[in-house]
C-alpha atoms as a PDB file:
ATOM      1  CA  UNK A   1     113.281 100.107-105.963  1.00  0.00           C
ATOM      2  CA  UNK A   2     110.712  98.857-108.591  1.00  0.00           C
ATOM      3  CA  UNK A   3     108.591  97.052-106.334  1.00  0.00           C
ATOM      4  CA  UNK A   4     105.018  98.090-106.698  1.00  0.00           C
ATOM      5  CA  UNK A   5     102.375  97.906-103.324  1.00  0.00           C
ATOM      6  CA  UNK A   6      99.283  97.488-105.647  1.00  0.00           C
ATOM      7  CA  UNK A   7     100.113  94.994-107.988  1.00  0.00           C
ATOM      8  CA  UNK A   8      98.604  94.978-111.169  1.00  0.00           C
ATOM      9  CA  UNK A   9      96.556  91.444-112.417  1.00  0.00           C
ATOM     10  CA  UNK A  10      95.907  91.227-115.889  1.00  0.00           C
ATOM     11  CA  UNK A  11      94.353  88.232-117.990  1.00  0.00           C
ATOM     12  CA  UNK A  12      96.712  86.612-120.263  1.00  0.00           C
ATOM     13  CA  UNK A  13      94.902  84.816-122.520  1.00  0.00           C
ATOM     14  CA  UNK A  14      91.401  83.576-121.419  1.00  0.00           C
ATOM     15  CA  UNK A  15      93.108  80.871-119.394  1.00  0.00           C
ATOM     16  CA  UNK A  16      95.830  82.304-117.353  1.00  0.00           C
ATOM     17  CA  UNK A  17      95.809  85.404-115.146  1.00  0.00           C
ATOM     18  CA  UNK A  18      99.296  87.448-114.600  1.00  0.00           C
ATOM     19  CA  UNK A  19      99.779  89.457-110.937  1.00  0.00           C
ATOM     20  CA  UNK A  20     102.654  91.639-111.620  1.00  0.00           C
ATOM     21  CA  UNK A  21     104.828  93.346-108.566  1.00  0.00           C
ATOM     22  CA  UNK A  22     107.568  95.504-110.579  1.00  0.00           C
ATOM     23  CA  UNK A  23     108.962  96.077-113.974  1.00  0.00           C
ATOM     24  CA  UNK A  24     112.494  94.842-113.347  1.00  0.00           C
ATOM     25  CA  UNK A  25     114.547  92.575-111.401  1.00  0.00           C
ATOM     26  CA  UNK A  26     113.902  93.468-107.679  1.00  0.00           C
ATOM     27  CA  UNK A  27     114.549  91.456-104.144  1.00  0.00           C
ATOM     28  CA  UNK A  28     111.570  92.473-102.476  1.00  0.00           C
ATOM     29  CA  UNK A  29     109.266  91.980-105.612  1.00  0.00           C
ATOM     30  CA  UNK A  30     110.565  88.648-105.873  1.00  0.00           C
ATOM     31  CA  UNK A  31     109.723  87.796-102.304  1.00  0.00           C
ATOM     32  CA  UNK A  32     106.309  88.944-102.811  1.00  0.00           C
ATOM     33  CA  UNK A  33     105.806  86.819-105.700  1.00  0.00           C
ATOM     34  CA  UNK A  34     106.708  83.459-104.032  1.00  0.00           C
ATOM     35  CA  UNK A  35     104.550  84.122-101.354  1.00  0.00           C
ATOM     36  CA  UNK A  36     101.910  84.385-103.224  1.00  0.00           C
ATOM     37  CA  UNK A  37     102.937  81.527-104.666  1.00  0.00           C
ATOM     38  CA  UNK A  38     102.439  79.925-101.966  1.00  0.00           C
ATOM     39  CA  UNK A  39      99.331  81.223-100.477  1.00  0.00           C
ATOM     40  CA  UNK A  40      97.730  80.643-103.652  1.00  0.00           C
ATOM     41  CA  UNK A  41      99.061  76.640-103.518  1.00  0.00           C
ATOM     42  CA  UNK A  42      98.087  76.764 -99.582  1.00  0.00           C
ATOM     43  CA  UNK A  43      94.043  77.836-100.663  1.00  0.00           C
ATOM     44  CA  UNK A  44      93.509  75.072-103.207  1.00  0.00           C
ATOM     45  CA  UNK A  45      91.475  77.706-105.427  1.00  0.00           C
ATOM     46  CA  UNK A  46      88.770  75.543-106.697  1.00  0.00           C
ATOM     47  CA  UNK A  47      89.913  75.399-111.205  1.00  0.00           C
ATOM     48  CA  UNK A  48      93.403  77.319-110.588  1.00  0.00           C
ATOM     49  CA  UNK A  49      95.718  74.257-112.743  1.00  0.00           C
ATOM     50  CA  UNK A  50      99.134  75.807-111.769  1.00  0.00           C
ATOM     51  CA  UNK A  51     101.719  78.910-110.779  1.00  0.00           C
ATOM     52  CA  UNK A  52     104.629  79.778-112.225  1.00  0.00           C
ATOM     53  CA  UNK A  53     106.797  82.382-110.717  1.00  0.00           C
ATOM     54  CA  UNK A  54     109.069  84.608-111.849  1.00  0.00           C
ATOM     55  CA  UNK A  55     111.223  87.405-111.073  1.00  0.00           C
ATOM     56  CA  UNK A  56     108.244  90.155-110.688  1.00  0.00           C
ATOM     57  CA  UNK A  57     105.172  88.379-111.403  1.00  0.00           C
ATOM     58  CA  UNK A  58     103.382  85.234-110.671  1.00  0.00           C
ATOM     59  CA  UNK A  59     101.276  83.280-113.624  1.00  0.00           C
ATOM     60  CA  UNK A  60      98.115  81.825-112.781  1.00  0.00           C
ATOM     61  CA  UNK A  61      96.520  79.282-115.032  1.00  0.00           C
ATOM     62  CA  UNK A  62      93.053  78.196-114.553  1.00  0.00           C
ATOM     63  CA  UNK A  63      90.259  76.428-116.326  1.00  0.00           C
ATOM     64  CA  UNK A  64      87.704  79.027-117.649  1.00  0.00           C
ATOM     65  CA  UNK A  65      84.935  76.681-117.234  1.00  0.00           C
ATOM     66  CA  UNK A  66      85.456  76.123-113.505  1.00  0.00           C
ATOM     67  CA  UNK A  67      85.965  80.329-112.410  1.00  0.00           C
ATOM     68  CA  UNK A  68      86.410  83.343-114.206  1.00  0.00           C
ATOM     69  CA  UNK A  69      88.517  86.369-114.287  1.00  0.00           C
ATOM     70  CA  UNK A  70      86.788  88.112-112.188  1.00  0.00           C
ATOM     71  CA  UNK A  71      86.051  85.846-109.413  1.00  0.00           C
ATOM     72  CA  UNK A  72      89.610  84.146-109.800  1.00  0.00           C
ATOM     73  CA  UNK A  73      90.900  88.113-109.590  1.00  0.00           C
ATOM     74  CA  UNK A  74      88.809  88.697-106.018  1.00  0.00           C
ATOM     75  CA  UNK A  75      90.376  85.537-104.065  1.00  0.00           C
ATOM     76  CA  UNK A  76      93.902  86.181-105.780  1.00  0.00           C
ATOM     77  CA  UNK A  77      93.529  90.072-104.514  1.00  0.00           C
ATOM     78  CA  UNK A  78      92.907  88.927-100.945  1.00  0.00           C
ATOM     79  CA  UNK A  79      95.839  86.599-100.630  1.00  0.00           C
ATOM     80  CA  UNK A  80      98.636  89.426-102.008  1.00  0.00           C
ATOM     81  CA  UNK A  81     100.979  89.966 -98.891  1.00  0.00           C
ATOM     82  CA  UNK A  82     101.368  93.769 -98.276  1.00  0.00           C
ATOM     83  CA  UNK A  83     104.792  93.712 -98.213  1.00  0.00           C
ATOM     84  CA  UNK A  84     107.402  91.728 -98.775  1.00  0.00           C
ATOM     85  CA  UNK A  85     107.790  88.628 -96.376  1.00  0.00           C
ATOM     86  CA  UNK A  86     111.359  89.349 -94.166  1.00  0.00           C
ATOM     87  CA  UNK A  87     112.147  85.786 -93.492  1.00  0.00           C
ATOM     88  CA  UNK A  88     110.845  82.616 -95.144  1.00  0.00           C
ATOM     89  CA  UNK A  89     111.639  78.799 -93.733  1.00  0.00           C
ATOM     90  CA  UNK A  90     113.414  77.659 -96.837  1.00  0.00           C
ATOM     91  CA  UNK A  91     115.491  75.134 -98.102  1.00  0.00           C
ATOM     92  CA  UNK A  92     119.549  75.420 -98.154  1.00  0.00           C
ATOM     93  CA  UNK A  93     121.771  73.507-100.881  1.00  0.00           C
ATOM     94  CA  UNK A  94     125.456  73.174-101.257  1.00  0.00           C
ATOM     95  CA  UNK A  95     126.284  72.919-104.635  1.00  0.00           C
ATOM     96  CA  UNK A  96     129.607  71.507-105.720  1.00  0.00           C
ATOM     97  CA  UNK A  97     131.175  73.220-108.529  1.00  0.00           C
ATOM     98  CA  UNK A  98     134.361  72.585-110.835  1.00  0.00           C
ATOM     99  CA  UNK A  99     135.940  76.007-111.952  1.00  0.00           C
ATOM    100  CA  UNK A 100     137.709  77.031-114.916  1.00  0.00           C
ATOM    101  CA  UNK A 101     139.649  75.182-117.501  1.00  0.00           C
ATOM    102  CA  UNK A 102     137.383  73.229-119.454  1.00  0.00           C
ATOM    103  CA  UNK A 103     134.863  73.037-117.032  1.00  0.00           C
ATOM    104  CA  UNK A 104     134.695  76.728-117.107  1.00  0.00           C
ATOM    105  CA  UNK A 105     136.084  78.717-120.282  1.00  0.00           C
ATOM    106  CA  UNK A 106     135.422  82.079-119.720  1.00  0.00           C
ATOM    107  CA  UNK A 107     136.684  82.008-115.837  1.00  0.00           C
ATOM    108  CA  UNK A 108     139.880  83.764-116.955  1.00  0.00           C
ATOM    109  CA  UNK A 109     138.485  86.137-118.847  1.00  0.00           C
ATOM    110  CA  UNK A 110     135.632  87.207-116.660  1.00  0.00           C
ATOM    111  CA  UNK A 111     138.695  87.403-113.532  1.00  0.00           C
ATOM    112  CA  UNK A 112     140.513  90.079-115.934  1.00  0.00           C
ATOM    113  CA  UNK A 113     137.332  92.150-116.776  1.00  0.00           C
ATOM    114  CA  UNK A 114     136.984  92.594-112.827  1.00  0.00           C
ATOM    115  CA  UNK A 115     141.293  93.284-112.622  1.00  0.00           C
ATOM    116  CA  UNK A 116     141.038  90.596-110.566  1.00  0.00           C
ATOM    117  CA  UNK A 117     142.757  86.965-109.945  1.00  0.00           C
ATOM    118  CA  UNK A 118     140.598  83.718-111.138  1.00  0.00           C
ATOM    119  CA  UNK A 119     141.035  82.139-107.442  1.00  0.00           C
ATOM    120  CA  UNK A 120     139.759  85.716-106.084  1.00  0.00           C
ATOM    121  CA  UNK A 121     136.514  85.371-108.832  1.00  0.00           C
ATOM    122  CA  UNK A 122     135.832  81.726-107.830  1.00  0.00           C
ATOM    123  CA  UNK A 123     135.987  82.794-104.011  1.00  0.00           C
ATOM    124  CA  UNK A 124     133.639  85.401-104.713  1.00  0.00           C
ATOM    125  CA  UNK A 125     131.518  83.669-106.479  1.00  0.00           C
ATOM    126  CA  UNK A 126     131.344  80.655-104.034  1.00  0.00           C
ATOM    127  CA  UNK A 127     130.930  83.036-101.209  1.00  0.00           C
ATOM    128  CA  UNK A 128     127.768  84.305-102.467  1.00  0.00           C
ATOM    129  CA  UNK A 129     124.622  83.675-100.534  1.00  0.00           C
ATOM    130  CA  UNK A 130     122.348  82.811-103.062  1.00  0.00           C
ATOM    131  CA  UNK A 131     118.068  82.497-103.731  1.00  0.00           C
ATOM    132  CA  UNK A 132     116.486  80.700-106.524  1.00  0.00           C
ATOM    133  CA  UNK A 133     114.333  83.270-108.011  1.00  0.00           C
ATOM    134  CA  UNK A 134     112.444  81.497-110.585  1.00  0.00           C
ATOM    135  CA  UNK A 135     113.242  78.125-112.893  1.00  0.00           C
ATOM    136  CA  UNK A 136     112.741  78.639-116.548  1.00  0.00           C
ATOM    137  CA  UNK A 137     114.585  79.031-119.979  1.00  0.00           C
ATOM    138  CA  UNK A 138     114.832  75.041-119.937  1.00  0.00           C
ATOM    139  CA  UNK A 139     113.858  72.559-117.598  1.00  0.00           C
ATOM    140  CA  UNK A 140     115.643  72.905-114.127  1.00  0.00           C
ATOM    141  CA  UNK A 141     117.721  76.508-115.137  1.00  0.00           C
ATOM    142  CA  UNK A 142     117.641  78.135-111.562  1.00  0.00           C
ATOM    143  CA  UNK A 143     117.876  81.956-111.895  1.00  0.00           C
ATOM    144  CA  UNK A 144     119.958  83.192-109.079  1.00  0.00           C
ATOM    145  CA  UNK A 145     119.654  86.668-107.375  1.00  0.00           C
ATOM    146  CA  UNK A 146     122.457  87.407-104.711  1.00  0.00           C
ATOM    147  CA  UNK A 147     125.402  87.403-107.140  1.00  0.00           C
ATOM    148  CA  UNK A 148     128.073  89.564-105.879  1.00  0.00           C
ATOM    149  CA  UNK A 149     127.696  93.060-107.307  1.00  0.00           C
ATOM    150  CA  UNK A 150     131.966  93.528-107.511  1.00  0.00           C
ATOM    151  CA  UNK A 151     131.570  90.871-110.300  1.00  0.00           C
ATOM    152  CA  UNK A 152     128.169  91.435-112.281  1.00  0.00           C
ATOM    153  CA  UNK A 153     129.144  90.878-115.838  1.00  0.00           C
ATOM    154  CA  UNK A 154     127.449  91.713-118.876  1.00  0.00           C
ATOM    155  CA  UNK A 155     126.107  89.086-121.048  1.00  0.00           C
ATOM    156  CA  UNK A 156     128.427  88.145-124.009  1.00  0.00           C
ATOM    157  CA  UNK A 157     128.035  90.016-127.396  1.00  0.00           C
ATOM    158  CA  UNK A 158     127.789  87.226-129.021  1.00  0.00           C
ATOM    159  CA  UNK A 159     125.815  84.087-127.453  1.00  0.00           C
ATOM    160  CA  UNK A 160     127.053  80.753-127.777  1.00  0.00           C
ATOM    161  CA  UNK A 161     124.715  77.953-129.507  1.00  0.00           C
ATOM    162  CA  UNK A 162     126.118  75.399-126.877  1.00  0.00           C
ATOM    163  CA  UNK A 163     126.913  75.076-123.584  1.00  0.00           C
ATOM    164  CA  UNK A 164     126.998  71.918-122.013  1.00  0.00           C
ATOM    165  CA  UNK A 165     125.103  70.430-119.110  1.00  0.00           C
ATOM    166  CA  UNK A 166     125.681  71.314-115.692  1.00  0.00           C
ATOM    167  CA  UNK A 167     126.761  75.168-116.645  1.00  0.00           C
ATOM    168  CA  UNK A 168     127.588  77.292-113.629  1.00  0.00           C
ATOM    169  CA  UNK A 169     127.623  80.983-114.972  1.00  0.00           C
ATOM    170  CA  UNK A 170     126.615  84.530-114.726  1.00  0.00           C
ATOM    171  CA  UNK A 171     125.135  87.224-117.124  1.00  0.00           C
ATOM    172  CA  UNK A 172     124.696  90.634-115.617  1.00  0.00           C
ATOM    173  CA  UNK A 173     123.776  90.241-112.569  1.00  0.00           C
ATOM    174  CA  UNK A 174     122.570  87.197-112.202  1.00  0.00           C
ATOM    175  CA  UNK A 175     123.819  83.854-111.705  1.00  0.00           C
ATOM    176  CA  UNK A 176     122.550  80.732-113.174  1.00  0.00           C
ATOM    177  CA  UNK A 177     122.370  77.058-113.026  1.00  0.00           C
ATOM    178  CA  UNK A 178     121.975  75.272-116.320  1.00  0.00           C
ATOM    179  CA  UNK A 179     121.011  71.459-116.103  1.00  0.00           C
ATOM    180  CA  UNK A 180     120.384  70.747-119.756  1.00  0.00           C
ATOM    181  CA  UNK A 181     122.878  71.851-123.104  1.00  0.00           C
ATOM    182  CA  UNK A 182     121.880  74.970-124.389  1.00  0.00           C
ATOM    183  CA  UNK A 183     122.429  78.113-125.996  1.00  0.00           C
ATOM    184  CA  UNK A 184     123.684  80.768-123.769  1.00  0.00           C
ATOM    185  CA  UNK A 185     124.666  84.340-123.853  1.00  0.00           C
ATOM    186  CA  UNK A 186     125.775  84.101-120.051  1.00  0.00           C
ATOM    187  CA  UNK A 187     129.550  83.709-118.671  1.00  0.00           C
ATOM    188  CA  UNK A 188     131.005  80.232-118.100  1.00  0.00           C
ATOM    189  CA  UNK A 189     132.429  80.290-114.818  1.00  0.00           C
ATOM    190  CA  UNK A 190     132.482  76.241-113.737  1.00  0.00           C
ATOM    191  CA  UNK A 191     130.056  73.050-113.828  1.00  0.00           C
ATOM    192  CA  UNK A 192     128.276  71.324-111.140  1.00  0.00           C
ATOM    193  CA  UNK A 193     127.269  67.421-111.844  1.00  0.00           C
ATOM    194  CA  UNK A 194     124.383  68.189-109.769  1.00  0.00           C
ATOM    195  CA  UNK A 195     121.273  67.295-112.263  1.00  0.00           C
ATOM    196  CA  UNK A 196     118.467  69.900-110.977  1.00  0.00           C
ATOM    197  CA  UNK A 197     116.781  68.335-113.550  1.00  0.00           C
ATOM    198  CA  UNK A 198     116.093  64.581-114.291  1.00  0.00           C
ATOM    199  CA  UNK A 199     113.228  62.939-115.516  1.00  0.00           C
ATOM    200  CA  UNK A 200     113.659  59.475-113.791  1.00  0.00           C
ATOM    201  CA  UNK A 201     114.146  60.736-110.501  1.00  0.00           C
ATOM    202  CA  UNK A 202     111.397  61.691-107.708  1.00  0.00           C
ATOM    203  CA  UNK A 203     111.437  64.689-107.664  1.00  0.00           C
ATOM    204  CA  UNK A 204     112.383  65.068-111.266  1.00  0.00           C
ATOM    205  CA  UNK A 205     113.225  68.686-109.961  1.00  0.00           C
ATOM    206  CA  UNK A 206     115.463  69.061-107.648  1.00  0.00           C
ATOM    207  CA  UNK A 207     115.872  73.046-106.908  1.00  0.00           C
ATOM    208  CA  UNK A 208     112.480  74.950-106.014  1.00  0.00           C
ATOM    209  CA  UNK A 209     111.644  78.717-106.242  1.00  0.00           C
ATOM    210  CA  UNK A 210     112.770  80.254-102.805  1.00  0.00           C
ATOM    211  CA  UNK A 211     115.231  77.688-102.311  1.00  0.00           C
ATOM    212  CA  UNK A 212     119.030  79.188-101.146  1.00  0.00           C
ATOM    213  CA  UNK A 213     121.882  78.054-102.433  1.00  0.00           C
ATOM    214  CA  UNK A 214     125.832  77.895-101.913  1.00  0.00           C
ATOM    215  CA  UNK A 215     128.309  76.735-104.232  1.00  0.00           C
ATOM    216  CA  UNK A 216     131.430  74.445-103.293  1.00  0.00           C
ATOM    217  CA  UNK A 217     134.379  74.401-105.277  1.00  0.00           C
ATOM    218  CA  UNK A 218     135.361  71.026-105.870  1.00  0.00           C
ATOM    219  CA  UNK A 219     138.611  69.406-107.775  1.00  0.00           C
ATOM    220  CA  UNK A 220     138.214  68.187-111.372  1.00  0.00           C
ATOM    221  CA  UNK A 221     139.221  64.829-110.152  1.00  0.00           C
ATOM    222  CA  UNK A 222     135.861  64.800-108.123  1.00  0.00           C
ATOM    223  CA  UNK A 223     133.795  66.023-110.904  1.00  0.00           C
ATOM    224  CA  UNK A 224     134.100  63.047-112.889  1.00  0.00           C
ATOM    225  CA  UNK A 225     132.762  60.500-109.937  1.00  0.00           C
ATOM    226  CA  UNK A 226     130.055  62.520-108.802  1.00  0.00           C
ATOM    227  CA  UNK A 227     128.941  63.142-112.403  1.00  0.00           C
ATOM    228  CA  UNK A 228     128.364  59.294-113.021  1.00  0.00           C
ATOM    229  CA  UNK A 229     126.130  59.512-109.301  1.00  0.00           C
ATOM    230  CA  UNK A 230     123.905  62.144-110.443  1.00  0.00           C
ATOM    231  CA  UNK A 231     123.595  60.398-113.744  1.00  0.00           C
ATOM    232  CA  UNK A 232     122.326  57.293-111.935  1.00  0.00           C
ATOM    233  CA  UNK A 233     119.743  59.863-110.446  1.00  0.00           C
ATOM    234  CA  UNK A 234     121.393  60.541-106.839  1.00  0.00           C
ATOM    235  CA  UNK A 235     120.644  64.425-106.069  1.00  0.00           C
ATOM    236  CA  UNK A 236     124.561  64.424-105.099  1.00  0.00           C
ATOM    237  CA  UNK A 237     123.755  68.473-103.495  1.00  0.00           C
ATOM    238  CA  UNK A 238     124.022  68.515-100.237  1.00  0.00           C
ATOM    239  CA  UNK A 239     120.776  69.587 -98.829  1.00  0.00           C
ATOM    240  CA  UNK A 240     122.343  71.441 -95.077  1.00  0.00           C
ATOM    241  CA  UNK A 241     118.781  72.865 -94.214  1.00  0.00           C
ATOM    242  CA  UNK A 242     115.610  71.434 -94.372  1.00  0.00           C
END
């Protein structure tokens, strides 16, 4: 456990203020955060611009001119939950997700690492209950936490320089969702056609910090259909819980 009870805010920059609940990756820490997240959204702090969460911490960016670091640092320090929240109403996605081949190339490898078949890796990873920790690296990644310890995989020794949109993978133990081509370190297990990301749709993003997630393992012939959807900017995830 790496979750701390008295966080720690520091400035970051004269324009953004950091509140920082652990030093690693940690459930409870993570909960913490996006409730602050949202407390923080729910006071409408009079020159606080906008949040962005993250694994252990929660960015604040505000305008100087309108409050300071100290006064930003007093309402911030009264809207900290003390511990982490045991429940939150959230929203639950199915996913739909082609599997190995050339959707996903390192699906038989990742099965052998784990002594294990490639149908038994995609029903474990499918089965997995998962939380959107935080969005970052490019626009719409969803970090996942609740990746199935029996097949946490380290990252690859040597990154890729291209992976293509719509990645499904994992990279220790985490799983991600990658909307845009990128370089990646991270094991490819499958693609989704789901765009979490797309800048002519409303919302242009679709996933949302706190948000759970399930994958559904779908046939190639279906990836190729629902693909051209989500290109014409239909969510195509199934959204099972409001």
């Amino acid at each position: 456990m790496t979750e701390i009870q008295s966080p720690r805010l520091l400035p970051s920059g004269d324009a953004a203020l950091t509140v920082e609940f652990g030093h690693t990756i940690d459930t409870a820490a993570n909960r913490r955060v996006l409730a602050l997240d949202r407390a923080v959204a729910a006071a409408h702090i009079v020159g606080v611009a906008e949040t962005v969460p993250t694994y252990r911490s929660l960015l604040i960016h505000y305008d100087p001119v309108r409050i300071g670091f100290a006064a930003l640092s007093q309402k911030i320090l009264t809207l900290i939950p003390p511990e982490a929240p045991r429940s939150v109403t959230t929203r639950r996605w199915r996913i739909p997700v082609a599997y190995g081949g050339p959707y996903g190339i390192d699906l038989d490898d990742v099965a052998r690492t784990h002594d294990i078949s490639a149908a038994e890796l995609i029903a474990r990873h499918a089965g997995g209950d998962y939380r959107v920790a935080m969005i970052g690296f490019t626009p719409g990644f969803a970090y996942l936490s609740g990746l199935d310890p029996s097949i946490a995989t380290p990252r690859r020794a040597s990154p890729r320089t291209h992976t293509p949109t719509g990645t499904i993978s994992i990279g220790g133990t985490q799983a991600g969702i990658q909307c845009l081509a990128a370089p990646s370190g991270w094991h490819l297990l499958g693609r989704t056609p789901v765009r979490t990301f797309h800048p002519h749709r409303d919302p242009a993003f679709l996933l949302e910090p706190g948000d759970a997630v399930t994958f559904e393992a779908i046939e190639p012939a279906q990836f190729d259909r629902l693909d051209r959807a989500a290109e014409r900017g239909e969510p195509i995830a199934e959204l099972i819980a409001p």
